[in-house]
PDB file of N, CA and C in Angstrom:
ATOM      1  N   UNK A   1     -27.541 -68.869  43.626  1.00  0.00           N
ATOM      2  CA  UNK A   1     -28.665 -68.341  42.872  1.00  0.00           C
ATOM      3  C   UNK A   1     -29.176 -69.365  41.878  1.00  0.00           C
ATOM      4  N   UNK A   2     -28.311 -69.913  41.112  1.00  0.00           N
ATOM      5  CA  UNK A   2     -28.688 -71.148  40.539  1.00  0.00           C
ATOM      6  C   UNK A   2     -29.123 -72.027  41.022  1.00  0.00           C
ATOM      7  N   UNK A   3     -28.651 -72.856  42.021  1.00  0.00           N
ATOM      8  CA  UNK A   3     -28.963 -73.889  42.597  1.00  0.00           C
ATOM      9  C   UNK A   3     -30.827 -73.522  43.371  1.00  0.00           C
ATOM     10  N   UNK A   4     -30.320 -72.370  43.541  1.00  0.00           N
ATOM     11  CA  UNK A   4     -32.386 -72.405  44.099  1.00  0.00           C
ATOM     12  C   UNK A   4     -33.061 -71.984  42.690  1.00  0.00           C
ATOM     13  N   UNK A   5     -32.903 -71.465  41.583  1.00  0.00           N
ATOM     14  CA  UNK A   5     -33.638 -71.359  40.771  1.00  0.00           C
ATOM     15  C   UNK A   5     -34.031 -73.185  40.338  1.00  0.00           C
ATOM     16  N   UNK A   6     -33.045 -73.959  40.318  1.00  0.00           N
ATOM     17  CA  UNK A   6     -33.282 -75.278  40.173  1.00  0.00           C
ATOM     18  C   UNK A   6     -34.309 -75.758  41.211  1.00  0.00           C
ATOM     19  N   UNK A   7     -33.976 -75.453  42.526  1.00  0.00           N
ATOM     20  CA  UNK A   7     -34.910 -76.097  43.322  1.00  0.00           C
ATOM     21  C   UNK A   7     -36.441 -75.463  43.126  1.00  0.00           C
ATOM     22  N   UNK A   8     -36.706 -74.493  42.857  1.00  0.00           N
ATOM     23  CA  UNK A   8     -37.780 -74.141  42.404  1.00  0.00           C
ATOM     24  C   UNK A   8     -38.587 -74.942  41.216  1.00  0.00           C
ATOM     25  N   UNK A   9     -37.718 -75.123  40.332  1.00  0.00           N
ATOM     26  CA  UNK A   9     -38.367 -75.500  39.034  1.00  0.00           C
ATOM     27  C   UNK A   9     -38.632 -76.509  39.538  1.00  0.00           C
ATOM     28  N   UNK A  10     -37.783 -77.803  39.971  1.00  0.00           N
ATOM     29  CA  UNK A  10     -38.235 -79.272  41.095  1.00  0.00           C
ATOM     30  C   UNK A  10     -39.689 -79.154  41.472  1.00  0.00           C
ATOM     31  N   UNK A  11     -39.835 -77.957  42.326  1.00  0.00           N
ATOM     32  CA  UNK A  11     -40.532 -78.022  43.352  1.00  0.00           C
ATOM     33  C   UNK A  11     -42.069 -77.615  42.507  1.00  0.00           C
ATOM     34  N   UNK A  12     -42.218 -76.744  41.424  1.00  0.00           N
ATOM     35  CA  UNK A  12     -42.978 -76.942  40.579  1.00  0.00           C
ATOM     36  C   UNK A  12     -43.359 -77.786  39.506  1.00  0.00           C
ATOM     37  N   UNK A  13     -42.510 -78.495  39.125  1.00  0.00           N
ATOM     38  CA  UNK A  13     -43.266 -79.726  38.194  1.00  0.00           C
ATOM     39  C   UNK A  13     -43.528 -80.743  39.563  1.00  0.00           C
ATOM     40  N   UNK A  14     -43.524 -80.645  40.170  1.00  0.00           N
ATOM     41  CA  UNK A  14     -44.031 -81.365  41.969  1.00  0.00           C
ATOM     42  C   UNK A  14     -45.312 -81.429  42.067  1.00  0.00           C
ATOM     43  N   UNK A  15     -45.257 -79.718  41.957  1.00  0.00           N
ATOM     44  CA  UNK A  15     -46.536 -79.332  42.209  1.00  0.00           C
ATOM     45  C   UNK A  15     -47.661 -79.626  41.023  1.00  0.00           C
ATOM     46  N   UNK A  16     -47.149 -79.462  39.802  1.00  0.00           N
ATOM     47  CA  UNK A  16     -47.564 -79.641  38.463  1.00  0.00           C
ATOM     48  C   UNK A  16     -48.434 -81.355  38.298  1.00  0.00           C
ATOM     49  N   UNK A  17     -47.490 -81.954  38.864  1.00  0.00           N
ATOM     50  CA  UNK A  17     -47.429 -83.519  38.629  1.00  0.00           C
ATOM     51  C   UNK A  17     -48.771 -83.541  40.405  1.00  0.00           C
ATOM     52  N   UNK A  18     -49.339 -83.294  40.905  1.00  0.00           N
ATOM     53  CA  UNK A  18     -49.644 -82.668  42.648  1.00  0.00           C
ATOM     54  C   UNK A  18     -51.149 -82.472  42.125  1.00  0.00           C
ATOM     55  N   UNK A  19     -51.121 -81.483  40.633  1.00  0.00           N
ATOM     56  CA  UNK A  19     -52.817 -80.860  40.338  1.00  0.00           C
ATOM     57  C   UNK A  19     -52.745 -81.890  39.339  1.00  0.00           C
ATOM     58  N   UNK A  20     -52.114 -82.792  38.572  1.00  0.00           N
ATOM     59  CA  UNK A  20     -52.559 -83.677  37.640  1.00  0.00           C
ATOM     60  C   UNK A  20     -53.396 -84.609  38.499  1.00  0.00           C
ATOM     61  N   UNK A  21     -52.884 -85.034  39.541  1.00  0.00           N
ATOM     62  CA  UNK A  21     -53.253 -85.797  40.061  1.00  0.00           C
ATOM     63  C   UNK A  21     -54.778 -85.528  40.152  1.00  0.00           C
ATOM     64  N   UNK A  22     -54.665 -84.552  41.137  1.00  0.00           N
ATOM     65  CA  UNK A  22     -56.189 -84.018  41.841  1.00  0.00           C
ATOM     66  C   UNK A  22     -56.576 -83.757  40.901  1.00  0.00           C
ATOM     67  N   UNK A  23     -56.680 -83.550  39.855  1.00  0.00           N
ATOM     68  CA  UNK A  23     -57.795 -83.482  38.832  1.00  0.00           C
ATOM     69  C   UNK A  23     -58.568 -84.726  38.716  1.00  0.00           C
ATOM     70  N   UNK A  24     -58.451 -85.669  38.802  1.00  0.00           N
ATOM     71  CA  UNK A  24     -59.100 -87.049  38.623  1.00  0.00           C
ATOM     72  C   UNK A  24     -60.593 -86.796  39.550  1.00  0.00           C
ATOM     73  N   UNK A  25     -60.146 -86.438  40.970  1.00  0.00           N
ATOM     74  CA  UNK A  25     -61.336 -86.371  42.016  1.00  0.00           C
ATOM     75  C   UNK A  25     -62.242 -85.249  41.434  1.00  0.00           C
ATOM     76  N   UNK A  26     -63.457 -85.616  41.994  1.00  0.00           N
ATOM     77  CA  UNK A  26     -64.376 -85.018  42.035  1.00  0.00           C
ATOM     78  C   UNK A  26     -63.893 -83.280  43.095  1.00  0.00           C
ATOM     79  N   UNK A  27     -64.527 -82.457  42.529  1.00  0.00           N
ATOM     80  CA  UNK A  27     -64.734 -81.181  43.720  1.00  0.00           C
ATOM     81  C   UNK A  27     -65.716 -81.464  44.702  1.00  0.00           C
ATOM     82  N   UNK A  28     -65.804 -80.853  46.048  1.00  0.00           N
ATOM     83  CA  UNK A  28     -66.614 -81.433  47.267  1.00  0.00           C
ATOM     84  C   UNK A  28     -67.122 -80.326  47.053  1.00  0.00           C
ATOM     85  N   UNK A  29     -68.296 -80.774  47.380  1.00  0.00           N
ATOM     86  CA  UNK A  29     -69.840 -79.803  47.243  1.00  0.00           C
ATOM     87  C   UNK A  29     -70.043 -79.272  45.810  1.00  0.00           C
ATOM     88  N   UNK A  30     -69.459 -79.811  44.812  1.00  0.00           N
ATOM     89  CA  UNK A  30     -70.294 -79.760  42.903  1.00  0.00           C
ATOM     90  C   UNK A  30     -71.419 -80.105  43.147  1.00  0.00           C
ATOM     91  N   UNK A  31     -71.818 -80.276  41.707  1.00  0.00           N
ATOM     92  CA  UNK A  31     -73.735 -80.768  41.410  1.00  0.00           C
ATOM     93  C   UNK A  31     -73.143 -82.311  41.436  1.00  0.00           C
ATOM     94  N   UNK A  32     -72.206 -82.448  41.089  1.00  0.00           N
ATOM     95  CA  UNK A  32     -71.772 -83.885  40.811  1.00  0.00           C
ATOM     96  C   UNK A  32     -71.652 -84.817  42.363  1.00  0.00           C
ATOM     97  N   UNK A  33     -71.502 -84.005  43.554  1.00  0.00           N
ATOM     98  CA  UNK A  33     -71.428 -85.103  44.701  1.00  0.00           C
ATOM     99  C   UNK A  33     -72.680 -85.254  44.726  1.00  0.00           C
ATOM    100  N   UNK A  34     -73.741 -84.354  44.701  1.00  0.00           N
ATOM    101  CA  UNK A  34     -74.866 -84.500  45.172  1.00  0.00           C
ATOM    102  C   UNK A  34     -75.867 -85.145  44.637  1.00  0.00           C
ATOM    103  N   UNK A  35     -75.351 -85.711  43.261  1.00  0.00           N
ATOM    104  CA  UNK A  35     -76.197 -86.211  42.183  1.00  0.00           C
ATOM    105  C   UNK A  35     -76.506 -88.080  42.315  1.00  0.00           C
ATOM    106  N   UNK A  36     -77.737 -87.990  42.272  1.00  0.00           N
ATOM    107  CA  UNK A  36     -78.009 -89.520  42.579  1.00  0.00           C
ATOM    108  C   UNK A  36     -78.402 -90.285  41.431  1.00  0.00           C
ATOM    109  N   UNK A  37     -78.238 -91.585  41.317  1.00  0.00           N
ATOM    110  CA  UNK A  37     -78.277 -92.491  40.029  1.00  0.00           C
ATOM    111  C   UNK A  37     -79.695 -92.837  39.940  1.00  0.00           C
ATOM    112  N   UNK A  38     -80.478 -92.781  39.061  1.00  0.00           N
ATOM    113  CA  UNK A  38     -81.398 -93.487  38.984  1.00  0.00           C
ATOM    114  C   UNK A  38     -82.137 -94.910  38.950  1.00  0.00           C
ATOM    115  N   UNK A  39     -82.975 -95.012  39.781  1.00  0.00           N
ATOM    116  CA  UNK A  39     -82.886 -97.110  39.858  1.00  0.00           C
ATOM    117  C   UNK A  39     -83.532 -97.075  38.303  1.00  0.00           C
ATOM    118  N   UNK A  40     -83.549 -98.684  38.384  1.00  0.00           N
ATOM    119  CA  UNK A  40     -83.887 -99.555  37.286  1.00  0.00           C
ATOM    120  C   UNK A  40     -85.226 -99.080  37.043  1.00  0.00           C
ATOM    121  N   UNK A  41     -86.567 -98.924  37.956  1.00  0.00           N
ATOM    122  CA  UNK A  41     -87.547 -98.253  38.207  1.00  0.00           C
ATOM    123  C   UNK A  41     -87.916 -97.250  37.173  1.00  0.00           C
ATOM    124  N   UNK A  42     -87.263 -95.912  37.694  1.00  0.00           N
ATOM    125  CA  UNK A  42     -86.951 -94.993  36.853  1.00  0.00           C
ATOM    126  C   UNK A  42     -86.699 -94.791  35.780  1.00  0.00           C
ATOM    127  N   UNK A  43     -85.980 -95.524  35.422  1.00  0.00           N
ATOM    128  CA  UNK A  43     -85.382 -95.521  34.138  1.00  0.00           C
ATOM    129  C   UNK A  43     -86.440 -95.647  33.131  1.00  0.00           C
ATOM    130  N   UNK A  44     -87.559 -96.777  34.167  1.00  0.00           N
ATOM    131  CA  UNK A  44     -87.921 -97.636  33.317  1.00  0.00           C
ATOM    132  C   UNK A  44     -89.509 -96.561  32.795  1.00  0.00           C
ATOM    133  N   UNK A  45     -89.303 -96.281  34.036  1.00  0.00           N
ATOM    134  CA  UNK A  45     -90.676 -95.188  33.863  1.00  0.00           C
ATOM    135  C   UNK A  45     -90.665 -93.920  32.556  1.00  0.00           C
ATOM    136  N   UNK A  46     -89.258 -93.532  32.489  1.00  0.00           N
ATOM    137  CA  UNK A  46     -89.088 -92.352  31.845  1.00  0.00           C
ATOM    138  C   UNK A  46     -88.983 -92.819  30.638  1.00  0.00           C
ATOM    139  N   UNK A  47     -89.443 -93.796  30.264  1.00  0.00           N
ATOM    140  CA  UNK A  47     -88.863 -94.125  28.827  1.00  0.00           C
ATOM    141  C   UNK A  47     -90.066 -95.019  28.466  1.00  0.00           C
ATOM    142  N   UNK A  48     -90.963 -95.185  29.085  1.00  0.00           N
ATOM    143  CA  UNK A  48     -92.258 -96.193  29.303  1.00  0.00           C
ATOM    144  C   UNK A  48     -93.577 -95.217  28.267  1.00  0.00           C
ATOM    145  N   UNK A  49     -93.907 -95.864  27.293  1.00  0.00           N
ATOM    146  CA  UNK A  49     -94.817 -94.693  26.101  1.00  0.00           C
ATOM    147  C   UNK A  49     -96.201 -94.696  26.871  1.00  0.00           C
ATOM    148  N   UNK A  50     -96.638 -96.032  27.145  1.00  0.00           N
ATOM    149  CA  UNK A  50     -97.886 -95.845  28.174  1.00  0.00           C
ATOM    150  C   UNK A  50     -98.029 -94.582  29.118  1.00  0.00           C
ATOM    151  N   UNK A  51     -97.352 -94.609  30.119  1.00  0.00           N
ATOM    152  CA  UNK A  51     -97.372 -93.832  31.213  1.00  0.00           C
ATOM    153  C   UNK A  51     -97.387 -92.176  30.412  1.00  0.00           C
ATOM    154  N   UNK A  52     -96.607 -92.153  29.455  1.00  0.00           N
ATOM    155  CA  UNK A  52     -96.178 -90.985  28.864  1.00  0.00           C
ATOM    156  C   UNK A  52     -97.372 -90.254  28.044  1.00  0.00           C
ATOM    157  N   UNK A  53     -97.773 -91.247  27.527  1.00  0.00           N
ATOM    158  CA  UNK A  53     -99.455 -91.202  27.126  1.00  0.00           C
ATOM    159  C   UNK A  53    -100.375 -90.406  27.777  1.00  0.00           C
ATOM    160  N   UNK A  54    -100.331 -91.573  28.868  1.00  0.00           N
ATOM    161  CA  UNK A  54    -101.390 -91.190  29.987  1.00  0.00           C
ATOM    162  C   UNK A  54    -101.191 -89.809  30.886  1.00  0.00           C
ATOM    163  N   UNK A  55    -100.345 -89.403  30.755  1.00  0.00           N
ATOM    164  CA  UNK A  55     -99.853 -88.362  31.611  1.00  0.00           C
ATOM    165  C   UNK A  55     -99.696 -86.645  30.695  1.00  0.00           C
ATOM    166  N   UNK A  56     -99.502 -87.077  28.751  1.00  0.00           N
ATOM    167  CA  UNK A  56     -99.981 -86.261  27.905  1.00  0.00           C
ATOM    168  C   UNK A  56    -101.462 -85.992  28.093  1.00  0.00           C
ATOM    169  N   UNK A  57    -102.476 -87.004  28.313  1.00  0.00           N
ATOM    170  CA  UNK A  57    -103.623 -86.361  27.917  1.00  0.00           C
ATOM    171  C   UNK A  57    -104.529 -86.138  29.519  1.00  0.00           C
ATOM    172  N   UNK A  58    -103.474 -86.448  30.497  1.00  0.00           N
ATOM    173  CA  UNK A  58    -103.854 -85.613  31.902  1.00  0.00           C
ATOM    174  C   UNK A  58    -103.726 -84.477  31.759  1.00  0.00           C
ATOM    175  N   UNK A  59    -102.858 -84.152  31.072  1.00  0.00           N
ATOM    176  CA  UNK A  59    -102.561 -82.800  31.232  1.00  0.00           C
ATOM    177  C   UNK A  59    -102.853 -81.713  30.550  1.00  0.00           C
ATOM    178  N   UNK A  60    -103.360 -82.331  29.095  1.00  0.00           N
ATOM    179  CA  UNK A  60    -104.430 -81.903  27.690  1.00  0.00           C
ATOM    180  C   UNK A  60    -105.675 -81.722  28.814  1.00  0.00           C
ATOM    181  N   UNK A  61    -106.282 -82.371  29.128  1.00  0.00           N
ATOM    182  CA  UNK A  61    -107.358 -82.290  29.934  1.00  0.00           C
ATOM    183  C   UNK A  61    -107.528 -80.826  31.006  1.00  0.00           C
ATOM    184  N   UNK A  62    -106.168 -81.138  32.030  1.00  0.00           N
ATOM    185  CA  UNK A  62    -106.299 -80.068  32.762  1.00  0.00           C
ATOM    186  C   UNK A  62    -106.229 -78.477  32.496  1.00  0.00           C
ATOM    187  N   UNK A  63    -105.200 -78.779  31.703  1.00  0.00           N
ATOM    188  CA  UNK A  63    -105.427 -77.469  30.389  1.00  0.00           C
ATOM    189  C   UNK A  63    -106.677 -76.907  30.264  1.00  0.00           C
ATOM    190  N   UNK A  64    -107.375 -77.791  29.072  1.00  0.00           N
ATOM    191  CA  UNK A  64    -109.068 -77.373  28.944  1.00  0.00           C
ATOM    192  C   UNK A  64    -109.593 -77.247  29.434  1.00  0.00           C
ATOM    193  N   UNK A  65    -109.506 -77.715  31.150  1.00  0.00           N
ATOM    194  CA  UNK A  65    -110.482 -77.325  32.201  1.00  0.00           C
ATOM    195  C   UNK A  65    -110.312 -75.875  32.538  1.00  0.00           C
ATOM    196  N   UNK A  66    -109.171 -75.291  32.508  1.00  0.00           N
ATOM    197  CA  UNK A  66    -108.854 -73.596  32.583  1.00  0.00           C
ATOM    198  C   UNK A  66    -109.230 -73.043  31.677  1.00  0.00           C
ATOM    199  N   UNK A  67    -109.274 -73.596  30.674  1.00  0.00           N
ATOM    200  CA  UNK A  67    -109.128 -72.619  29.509  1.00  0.00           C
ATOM    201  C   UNK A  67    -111.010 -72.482  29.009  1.00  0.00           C
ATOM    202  N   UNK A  68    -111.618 -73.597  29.053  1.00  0.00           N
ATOM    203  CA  UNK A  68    -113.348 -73.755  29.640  1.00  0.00           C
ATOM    204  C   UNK A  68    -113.527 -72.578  30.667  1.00  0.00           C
ATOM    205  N   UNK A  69    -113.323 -73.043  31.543  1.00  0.00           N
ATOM    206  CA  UNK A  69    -113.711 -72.062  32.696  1.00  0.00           C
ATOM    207  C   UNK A  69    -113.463 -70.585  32.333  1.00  0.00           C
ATOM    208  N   UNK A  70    -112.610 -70.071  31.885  1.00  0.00           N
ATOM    209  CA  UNK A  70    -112.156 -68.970  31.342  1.00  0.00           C
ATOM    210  C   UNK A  70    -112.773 -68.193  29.997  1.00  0.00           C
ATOM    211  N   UNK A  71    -113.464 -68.985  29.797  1.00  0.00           N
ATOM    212  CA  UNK A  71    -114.438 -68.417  28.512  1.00  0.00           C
ATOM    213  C   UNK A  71    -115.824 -68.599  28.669  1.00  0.00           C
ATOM    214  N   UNK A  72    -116.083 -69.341  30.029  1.00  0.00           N
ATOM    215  CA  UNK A  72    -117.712 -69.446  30.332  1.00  0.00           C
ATOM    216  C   UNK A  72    -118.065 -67.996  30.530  1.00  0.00           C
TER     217      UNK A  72
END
């Protein structure tokens, strides 16, 4: 009775030392496999004040075109 209560406890810090491990990896099929890095490109775009500009007052614009139309 002893001797397998021992082999048990073995066989769980086994297992213990088994999920330390696998914790390191990633899970298969997370948001995390599927997630892609952004190029240099990108980066460069999202952080670029020009573009950001230009794309604020596209959209100021398209706005007012509804909101015009909607009160003619």
């Amino acid at each position: 009775m002893i001797q397998n209560f021992k082999i048990n406890i073995d066989n769980n810090q086994k297992n213990i030392r088994l999920m330390a491990k696998s914790k390191e990896k990633t899970i298969p099929y997370s948001n995390y496999s599927y997630a892609t890095e952004p190029t240099k490109f990108v980066r460069f775009l999202r952080v670029c004040f020009s573009k950001q500009l230009f794309h604020f007052f596209h959209l100021n614009l398209k706005i007012m075109k509804i909101v015009v139309r909607g009160h003619s």
